[in-house]
N, C-alpha and C. Protein backbone atom coordinates (compact mmCIF):
# COMPACT_ATOMS: atom_id res chain seq x y z
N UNK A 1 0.85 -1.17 0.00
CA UNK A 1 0.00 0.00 0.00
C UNK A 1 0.89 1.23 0.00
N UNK A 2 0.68 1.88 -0.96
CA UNK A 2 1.31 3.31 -0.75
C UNK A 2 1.30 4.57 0.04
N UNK A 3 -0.29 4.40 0.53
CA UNK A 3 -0.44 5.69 1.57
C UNK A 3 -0.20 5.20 3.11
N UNK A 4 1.11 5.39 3.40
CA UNK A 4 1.49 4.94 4.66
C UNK A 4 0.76 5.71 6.28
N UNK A 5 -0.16 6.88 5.66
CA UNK A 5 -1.14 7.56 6.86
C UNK A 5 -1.90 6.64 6.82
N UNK A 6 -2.64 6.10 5.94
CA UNK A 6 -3.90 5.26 6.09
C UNK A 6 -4.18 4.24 6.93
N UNK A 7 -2.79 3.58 6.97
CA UNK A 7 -2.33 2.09 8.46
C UNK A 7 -2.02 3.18 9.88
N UNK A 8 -2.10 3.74 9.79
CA UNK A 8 -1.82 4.95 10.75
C UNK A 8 -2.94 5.23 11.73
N UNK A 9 -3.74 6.17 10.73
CA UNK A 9 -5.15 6.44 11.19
C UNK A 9 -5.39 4.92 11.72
N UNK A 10 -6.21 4.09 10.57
CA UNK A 10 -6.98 2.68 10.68
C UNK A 10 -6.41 2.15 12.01
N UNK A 11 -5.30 2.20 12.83
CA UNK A 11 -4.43 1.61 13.94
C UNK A 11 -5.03 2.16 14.70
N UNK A 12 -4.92 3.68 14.40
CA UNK A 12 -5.38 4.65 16.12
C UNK A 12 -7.02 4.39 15.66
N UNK A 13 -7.76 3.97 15.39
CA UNK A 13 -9.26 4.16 15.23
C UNK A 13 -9.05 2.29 15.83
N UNK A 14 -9.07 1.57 15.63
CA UNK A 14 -9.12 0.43 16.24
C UNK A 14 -8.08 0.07 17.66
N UNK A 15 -7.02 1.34 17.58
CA UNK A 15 -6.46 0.79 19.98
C UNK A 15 -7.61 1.67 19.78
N UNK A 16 -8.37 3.19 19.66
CA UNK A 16 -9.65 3.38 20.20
C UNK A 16 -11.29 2.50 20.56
N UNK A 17 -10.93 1.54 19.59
CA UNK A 17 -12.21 0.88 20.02
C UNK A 17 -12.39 -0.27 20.87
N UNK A 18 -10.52 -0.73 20.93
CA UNK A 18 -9.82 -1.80 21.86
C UNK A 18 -10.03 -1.08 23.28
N UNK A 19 -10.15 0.00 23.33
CA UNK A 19 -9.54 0.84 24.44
C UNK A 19 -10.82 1.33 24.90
N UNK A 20 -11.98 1.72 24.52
CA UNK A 20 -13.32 1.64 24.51
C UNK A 20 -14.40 0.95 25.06
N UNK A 21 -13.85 -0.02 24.80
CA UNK A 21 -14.62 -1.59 24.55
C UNK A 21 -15.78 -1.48 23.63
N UNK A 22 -15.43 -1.01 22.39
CA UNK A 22 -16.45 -1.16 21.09
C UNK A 22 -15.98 -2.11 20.33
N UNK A 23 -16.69 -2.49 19.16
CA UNK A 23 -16.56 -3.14 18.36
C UNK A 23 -16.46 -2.38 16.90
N UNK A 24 -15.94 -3.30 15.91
CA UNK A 24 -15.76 -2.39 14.62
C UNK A 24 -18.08 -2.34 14.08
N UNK A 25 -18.72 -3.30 14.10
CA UNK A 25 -20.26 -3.22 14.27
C UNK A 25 -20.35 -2.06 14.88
N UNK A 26 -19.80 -1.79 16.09
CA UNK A 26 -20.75 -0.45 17.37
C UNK A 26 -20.63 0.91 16.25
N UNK A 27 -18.89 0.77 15.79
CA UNK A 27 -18.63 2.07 15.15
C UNK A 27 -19.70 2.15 13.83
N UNK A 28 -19.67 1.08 12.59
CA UNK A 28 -20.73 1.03 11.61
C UNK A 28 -21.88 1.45 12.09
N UNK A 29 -22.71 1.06 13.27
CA UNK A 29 -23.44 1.34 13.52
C UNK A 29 -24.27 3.03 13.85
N UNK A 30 -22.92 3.07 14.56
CA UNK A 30 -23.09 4.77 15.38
C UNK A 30 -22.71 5.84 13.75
N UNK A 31 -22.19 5.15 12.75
CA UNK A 31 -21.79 6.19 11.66
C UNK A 31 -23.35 5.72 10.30
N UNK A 32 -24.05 4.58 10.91
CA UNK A 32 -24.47 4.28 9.30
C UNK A 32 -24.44 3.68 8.79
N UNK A 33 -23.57 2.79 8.14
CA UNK A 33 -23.03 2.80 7.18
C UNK A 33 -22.22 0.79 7.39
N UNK A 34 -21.95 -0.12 6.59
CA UNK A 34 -21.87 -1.21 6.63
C UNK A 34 -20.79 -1.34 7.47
N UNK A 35 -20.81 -2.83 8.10
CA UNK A 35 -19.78 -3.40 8.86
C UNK A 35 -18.50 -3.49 8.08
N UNK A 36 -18.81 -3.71 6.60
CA UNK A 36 -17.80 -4.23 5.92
C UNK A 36 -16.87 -2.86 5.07
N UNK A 37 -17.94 -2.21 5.06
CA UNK A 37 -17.24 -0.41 4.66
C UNK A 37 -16.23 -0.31 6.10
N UNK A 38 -16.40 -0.27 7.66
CA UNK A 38 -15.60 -0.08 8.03
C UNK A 38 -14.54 -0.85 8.66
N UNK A 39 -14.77 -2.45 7.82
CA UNK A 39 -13.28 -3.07 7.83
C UNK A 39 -12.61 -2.83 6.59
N UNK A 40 -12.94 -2.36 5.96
CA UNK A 40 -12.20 -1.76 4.24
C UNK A 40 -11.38 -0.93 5.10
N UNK A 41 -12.04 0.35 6.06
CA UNK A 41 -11.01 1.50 6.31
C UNK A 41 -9.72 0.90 7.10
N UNK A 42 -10.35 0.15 8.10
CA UNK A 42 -9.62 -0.27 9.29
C UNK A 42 -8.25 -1.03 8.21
N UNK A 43 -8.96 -1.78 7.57
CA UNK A 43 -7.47 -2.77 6.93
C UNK A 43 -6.79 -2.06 5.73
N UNK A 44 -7.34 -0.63 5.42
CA UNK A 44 -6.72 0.30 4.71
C UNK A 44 -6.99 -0.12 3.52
N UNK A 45 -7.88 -0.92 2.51
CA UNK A 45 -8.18 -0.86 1.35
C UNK A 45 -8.79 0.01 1.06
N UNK A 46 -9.93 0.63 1.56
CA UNK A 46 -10.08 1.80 1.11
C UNK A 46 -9.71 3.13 2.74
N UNK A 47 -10.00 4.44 1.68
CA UNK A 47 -10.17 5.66 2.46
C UNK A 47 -11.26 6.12 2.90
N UNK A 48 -11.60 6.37 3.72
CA UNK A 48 -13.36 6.67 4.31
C UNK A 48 -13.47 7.96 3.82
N UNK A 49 -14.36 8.75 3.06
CA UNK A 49 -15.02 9.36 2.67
C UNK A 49 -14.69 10.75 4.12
N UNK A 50 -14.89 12.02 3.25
CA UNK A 50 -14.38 13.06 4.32
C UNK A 50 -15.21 13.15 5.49
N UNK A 51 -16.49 12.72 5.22
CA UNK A 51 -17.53 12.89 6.42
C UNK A 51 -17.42 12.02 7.43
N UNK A 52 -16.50 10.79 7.05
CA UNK A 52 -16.71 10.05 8.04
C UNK A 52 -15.08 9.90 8.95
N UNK A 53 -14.85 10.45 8.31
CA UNK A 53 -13.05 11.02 8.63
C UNK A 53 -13.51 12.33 10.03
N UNK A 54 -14.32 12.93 9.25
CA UNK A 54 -14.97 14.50 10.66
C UNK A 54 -15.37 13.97 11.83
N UNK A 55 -16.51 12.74 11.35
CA UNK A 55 -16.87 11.93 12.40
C UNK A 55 -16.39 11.12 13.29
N UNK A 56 -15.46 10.70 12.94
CA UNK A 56 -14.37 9.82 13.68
C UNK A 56 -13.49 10.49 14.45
N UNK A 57 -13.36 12.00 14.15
CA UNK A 57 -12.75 12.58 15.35
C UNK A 57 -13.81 12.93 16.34
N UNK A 58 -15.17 13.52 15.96
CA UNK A 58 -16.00 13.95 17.13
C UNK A 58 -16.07 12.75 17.95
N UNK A 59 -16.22 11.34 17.02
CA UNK A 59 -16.49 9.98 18.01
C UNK A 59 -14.96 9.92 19.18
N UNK A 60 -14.11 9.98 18.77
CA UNK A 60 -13.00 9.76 19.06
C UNK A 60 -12.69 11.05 20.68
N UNK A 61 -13.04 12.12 20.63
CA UNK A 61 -13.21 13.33 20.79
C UNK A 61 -11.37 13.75 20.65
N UNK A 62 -11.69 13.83 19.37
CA UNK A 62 -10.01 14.32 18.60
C UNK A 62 -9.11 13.38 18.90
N UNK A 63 -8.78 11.81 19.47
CA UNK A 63 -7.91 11.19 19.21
C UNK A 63 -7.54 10.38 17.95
N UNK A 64 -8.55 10.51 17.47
CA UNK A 64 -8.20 10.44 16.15
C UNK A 64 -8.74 11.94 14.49
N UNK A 65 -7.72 12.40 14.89
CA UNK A 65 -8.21 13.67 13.85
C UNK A 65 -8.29 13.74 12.29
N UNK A 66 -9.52 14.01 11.58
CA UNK A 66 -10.05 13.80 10.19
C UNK A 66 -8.40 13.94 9.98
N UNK A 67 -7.62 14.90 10.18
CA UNK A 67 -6.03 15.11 9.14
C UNK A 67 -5.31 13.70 8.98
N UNK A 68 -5.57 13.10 10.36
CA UNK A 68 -4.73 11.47 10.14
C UNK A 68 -4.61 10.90 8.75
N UNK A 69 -6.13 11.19 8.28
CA UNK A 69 -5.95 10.48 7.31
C UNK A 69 -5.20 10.90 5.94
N UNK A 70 -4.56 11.60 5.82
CA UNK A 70 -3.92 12.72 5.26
C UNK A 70 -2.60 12.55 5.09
N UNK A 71 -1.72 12.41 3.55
CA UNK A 71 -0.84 12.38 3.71
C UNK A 71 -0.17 13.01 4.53
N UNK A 72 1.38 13.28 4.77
CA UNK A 72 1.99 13.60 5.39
C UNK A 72 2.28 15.18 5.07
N UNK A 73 2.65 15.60 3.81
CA UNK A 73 2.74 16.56 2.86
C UNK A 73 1.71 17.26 3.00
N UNK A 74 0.34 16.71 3.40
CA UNK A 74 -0.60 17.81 2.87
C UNK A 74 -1.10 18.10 4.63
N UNK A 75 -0.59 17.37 5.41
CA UNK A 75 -0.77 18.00 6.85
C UNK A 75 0.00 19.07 6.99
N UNK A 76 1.66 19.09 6.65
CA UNK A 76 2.37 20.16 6.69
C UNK A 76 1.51 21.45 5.88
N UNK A 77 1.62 21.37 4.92
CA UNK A 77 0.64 22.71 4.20
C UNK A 77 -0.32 23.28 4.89
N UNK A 78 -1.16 22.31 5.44
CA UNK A 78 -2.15 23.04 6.02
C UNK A 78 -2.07 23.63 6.98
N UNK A 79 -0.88 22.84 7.97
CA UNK A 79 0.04 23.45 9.47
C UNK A 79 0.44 25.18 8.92
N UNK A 80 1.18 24.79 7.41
CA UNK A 80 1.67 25.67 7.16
C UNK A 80 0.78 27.13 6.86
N UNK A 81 -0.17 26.63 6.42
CA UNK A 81 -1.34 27.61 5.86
C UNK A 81 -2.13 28.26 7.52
N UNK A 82 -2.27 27.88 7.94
CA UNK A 82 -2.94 28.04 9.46
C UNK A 82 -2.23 29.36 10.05
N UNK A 83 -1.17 28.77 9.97
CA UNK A 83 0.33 29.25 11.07
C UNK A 83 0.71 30.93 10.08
N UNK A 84 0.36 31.12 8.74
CA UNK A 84 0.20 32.07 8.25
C UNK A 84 -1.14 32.71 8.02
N UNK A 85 -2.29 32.38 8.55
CA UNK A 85 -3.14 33.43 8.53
C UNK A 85 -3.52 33.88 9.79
N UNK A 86 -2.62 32.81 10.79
CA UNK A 86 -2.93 33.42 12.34
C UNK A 86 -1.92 34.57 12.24
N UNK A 87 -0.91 34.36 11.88
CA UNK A 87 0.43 35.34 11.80
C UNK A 87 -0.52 36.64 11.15
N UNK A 88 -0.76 36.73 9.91
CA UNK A 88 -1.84 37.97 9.65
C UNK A 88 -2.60 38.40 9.96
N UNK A 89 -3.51 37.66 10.48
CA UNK A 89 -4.92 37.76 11.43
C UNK A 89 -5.26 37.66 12.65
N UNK A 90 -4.16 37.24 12.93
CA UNK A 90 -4.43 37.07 14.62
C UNK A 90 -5.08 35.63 15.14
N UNK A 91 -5.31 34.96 16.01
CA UNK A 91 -6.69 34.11 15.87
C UNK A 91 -7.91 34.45 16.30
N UNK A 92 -8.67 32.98 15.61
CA UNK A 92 -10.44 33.86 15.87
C UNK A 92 -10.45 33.73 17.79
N UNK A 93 -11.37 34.44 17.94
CA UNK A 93 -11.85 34.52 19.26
C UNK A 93 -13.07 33.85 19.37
N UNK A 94 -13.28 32.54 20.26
CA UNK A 94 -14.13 31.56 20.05
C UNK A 94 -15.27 32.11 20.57
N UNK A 95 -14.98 33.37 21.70
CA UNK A 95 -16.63 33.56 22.41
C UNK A 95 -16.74 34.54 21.96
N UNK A 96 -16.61 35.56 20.86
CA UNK A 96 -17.46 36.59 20.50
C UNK A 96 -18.69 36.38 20.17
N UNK A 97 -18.70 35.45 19.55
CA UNK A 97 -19.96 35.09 19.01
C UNK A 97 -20.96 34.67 19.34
């Protein structure tokens, strides 16, 4: 397999469900979506779809973050992209709103 994040993520999303006491069923269940869609992710044949990448961190509560799944290259960029519009902008302020 070439995308070496993908055994990465799929690892930390299953010690989470070891660590839990869920099952790979509890997670299908709580997302939707087939038992067998999320042994595709877990054994890294496929990539889960971005929504369920978002979801897996709220399930997770951020131990596993949608970026995991993300090459390596395109986490830096975005580190990188962040880290320059806080530098211009300042950051947001979460309770104005």
């Amino acid at each position: 397999m070439s995308d070496t994040n993908r055994p990465t993520a799929a690892r930390a999303v299953s010690a989470w469900l070891r660590a839990n006491g869920r099952s790979q069923g509890d997670l299908a269940r709580a997302l939707d979506v087939t038992p067998a869609a999320v042994s595709k992710w877990l054994r890294g044949y496929q990539l889960p779809p971005v929504w369920v990448r978002v979801a897996l961190s709220r399930i997770t509560d951020g131990d596993v973050p949608a970026s995991m799944w993300m090459p390596e290259d395109q986490r830096e960029r975005i580190g990188a992209a962040a880290a320059r519009f806080v530098d211009a902008h300042g950051a947001a302020d979460r309770g104005s709103k």
